[in-house]
Protein backbone atom coordinates (compact mmCIF):
# COMPACT_ATOMS: atom_id res chain seq x y z
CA UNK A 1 16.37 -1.76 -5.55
CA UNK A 2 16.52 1.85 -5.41
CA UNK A 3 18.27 2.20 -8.72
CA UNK A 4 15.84 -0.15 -10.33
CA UNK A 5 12.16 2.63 -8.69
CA UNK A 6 14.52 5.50 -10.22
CA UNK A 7 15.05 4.32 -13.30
CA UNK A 8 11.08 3.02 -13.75
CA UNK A 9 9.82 6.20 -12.37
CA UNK A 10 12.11 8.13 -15.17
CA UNK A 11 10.98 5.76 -18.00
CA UNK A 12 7.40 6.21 -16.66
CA UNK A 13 7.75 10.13 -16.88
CA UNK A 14 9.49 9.77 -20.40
CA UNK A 15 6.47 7.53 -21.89
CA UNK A 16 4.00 9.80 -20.21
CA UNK A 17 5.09 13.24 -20.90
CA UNK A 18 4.89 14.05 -17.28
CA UNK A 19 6.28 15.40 -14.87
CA UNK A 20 6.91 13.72 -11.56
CA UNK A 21 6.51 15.86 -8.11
CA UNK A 22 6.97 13.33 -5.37
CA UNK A 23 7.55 9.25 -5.26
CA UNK A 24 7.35 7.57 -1.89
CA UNK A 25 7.22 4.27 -0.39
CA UNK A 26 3.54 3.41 0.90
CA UNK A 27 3.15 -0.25 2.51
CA UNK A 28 4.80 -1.75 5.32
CA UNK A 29 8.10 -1.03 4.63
CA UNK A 30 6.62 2.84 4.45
CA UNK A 31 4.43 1.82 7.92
CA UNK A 32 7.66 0.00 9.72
CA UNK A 33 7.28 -3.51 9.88
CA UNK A 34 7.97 -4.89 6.42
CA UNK A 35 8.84 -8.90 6.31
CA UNK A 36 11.50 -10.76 3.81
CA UNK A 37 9.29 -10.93 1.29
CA UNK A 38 7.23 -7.68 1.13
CA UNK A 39 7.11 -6.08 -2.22
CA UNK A 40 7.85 -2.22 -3.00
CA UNK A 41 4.71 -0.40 -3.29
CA UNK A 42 5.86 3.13 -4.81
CA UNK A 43 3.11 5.61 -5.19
CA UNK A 44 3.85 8.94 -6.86
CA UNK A 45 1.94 12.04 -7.51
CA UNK A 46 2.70 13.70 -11.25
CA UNK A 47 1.38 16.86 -13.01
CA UNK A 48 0.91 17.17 -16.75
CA UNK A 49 0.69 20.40 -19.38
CA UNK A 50 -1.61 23.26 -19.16
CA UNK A 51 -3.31 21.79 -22.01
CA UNK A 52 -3.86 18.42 -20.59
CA UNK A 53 -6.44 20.08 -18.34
CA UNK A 54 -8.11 22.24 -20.67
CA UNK A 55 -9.43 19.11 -22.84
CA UNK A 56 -13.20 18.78 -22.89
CA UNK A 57 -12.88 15.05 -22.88
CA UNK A 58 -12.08 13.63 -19.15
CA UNK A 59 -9.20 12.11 -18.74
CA UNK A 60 -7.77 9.78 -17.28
CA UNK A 61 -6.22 10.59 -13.67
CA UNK A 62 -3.88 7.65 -12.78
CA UNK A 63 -1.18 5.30 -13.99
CA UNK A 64 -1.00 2.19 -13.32
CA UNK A 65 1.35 -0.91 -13.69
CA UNK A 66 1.25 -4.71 -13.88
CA UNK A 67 2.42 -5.93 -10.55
CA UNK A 68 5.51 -7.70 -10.53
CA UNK A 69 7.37 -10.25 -7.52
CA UNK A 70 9.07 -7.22 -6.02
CA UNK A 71 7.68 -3.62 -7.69
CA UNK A 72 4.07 -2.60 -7.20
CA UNK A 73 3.91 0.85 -8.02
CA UNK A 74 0.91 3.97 -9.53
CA UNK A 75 0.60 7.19 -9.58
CA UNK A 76 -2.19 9.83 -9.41
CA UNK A 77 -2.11 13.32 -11.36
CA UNK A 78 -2.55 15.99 -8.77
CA UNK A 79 -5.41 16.85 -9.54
CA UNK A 80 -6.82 13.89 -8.02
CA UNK A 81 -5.01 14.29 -5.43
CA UNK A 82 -6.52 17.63 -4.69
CA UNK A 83 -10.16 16.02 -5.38
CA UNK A 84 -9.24 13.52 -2.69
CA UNK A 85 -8.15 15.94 -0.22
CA UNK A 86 -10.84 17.81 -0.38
CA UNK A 87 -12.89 14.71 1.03
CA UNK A 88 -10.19 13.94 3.58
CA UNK A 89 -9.45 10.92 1.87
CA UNK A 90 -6.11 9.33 3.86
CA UNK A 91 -4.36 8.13 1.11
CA UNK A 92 -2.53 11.53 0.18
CA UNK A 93 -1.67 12.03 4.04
CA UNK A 94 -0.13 8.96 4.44
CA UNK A 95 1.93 9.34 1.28
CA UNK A 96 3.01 12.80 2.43
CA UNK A 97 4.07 10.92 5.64
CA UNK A 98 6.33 8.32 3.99
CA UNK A 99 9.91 7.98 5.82
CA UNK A 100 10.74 6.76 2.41
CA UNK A 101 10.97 9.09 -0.67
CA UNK A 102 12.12 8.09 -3.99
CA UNK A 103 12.52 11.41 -5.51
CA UNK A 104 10.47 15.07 -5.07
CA UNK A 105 10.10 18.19 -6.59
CA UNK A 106 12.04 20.84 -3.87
CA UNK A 107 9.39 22.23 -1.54
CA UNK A 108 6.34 20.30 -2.95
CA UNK A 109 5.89 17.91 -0.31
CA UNK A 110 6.06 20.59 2.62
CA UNK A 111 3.74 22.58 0.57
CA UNK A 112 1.11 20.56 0.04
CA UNK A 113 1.70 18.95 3.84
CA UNK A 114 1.02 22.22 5.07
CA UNK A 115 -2.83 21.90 3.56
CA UNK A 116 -3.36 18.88 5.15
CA UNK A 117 -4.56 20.07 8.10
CA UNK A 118 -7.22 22.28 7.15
CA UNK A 119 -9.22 18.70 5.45
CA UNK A 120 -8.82 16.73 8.32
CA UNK A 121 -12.24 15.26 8.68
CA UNK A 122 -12.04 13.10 12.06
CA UNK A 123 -15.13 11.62 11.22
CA UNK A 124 -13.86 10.57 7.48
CA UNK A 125 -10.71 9.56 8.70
CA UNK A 126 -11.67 6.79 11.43
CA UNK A 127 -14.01 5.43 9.39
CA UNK A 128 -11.54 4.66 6.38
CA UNK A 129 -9.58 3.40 9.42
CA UNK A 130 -11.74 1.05 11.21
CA UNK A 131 -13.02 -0.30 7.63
CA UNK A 132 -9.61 -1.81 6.93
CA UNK A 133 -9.07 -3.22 10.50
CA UNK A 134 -12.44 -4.44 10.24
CA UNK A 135 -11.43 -6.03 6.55
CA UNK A 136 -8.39 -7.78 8.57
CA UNK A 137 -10.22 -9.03 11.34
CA UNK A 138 -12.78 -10.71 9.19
CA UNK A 139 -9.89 -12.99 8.15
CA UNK A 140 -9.11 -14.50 11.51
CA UNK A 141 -9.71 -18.03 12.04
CA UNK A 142 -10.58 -18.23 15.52
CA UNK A 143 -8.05 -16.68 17.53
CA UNK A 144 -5.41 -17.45 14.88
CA UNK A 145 -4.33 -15.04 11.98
CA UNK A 146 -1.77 -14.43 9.55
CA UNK A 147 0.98 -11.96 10.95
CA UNK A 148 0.35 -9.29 7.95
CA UNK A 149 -2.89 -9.29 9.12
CA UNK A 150 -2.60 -8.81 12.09
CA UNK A 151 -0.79 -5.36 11.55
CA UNK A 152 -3.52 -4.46 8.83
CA UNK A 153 -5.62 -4.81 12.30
CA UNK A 154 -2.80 -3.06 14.36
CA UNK A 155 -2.04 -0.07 12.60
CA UNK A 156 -5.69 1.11 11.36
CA UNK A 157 -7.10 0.55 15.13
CA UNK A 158 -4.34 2.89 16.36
CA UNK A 159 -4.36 5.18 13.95
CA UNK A 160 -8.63 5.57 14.51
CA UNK A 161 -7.52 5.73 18.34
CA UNK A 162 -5.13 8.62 17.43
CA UNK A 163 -7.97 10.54 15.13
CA UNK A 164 -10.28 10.28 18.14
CA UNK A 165 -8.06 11.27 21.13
CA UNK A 166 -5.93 14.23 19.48
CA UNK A 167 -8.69 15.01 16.93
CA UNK A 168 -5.52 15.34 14.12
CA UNK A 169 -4.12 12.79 11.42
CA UNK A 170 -2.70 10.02 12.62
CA UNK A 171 0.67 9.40 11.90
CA UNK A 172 1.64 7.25 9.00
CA UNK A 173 4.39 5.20 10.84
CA UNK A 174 3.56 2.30 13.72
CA UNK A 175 6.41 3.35 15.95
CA UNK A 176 4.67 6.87 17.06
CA UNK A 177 1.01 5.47 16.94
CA UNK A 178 2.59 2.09 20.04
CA UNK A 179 2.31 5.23 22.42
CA UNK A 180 -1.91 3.90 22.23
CA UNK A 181 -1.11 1.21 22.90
CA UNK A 182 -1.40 -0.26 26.86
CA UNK A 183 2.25 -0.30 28.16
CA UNK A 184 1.53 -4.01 29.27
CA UNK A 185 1.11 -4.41 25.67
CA UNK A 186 4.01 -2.18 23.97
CA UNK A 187 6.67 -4.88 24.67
CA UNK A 188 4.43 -7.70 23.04
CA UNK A 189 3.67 -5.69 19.61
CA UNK A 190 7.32 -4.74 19.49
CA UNK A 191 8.64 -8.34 19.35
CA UNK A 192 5.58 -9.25 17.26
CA UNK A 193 7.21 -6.46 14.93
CA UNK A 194 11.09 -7.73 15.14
CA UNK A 195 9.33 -11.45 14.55
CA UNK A 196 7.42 -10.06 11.37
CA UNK A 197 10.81 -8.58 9.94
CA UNK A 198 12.14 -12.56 9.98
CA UNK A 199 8.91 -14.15 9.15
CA UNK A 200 6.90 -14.85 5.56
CA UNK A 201 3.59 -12.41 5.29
CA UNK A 202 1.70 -15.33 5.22
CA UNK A 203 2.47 -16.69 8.69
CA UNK A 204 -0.20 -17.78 11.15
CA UNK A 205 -0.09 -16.71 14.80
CA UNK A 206 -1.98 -17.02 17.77
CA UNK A 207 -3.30 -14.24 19.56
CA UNK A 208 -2.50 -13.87 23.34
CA UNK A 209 -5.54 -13.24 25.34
CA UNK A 210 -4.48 -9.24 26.70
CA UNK A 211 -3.80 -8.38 22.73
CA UNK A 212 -7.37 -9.73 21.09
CA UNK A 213 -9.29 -8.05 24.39
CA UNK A 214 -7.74 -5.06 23.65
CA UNK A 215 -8.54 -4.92 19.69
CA UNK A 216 -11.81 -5.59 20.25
CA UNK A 217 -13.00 -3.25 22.74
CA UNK A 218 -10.96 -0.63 20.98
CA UNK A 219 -12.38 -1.54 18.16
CA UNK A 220 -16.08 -1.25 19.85
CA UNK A 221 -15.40 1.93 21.75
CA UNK A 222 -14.19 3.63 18.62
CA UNK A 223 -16.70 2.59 16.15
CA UNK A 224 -19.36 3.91 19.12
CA UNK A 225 -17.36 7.18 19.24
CA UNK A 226 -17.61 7.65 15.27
CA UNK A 227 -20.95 7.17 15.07
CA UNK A 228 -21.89 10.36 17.01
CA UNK A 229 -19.13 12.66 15.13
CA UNK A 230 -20.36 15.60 12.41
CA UNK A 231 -19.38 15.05 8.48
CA UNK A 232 -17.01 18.02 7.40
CA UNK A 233 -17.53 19.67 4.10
CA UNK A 234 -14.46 21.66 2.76
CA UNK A 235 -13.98 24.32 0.36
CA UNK A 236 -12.30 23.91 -2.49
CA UNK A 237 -10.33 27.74 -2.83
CA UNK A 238 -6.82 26.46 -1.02
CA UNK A 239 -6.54 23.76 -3.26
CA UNK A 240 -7.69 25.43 -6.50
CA UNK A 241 -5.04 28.44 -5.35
CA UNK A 242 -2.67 25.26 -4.89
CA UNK A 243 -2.85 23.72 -8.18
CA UNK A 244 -3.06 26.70 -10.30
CA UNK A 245 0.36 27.69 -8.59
CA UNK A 246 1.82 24.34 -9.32
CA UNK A 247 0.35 24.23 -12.65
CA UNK A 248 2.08 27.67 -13.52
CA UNK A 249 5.57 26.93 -12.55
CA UNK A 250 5.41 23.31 -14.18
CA UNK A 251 4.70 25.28 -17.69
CA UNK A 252 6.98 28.04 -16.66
CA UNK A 253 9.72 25.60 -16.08
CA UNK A 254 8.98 23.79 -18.97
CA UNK A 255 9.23 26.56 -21.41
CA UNK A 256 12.42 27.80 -20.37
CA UNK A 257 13.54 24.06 -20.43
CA UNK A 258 12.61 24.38 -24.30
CA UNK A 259 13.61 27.63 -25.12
CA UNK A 260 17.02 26.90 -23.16
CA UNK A 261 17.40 23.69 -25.75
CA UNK A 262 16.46 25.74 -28.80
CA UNK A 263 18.92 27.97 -28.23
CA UNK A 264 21.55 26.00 -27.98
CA UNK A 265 20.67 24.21 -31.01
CA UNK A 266 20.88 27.59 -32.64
CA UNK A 267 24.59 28.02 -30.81
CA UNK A 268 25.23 24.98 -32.40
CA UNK A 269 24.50 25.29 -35.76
């Protein structure tokens, strides 16, 4: 399968006329507890010509693909990126978090990591938590629910836990965010995990007791907490200093690339 994202993210660069600065695995194979039949969700983060972005028509500011059995993948230009940054959105963290990368411009991903931390709204970032777990929950049918679900539940709750208590992003991968968790209830959530990795996404479960108790007065206390928290507005000079830099070296790189090709078709002829 890895042959197969390289070869769509190259023909997706090609037919673009972009160029492709990190591709990453987002989803539960990204999050650590992917089942048999969990597709490939690649996300990837491009940059186009200086000229692109001196248009006065808006453009467009994503790609997108028809999903298929096994390969759901888009990308966003970095510019978006930036935009969403800027309003601590989690999305970009998360992807900058993947264990998985598909391919990466050298030094962009530790570069742009490295910014994370001065957007961090705690405030904006347990609320886009709690609003999927919340999403997830909603689909329980009594104290039954399907074992995706369930970690859609999981893995939002702790990661709002982890926003609250260390007041940083949360970590993109379940296995660092189980130190939340009650130790009575690491052991259960672990098999619950090696069970998933055997199981279809659409399998129903039933809760034990200990487990729904604790999502829902975590769930409670942390919804409380976010209430009383201030909203964060950021500044937009890091990232503007950010993309301009990026921006330059793409077209610097690029002219070279073209200037290297001329000239050998002058060597040639």
């Amino acid at each position: 399968m890895q042959t197969i994202i390289l070869n769509k993210l190259k023909q997706i660069a090609a037919a673009n006329r972009i160029q492709l600065l990190y591709a990453c695995e987002s989803g539960s194979r990204g999050w650590g507890f992917p089942s048999p039949d969990s597709d490939y969700d690649v996300r990837f983060i491009y940059i186009r010509p200086l000229n692109h972005y001196l248009a006065v028509q808006e453009s467009q500011y994503q790609l997108s693909f028809p999903i298929n059995d096994e390969l759901d993948i888009y990308g966003w230009d970095l510019r978006k990126v930036l935009q969403l940054m800027r309003k601590s959105n989690t999305t970009p963290f998360e992807w900058l978090q993947s264990p998985v990368i598909y391919d990466q411009r050298p030094g962009f991903r530790e570069d742009l990591w490295a910014l994370c931390p001065h957007f961090f709204s705690q405030r904006s970032n347990m609320h886009h938590y709690l609003g999927i777990a919340q999403g997830a929950m909603d689909t329980m049918q009594g104290d039954e629910i399907r074992i995706k679900k369930l970690f859609y539940v999981l893995r939002p709750l702790l990661a709002a836990k982890w926003c609250l208590e260390r007041n940083s992003i949360a970590p993109m991968e379940m296995a660092p965010l189980m130190v939340l968790l009650p130790y009575s209830l690491r052991q259960q959530v672990q098999e619950l995990i090696d069970f998933k990795a055997t199981a279809a996404e659409g399998y129903m479960i039933r809760l034990a007791a200990d487990l729904r108790s604790f999502i829902a007065q975590e769930f409670a206390s942390i919804s409380a907490a976010s209430a009383s928290l201030p909203r964060n507005e950021f500044e937009t000079e890091r990232l503007d200093a950010f993309f301009i830099k990026t921006l330059q070296e793409y077209n610097d790189n690029s002219r070279n690339e073209t200037e290297r090709l001329a000239a050998a078709g002058m060597c040639e002829r």
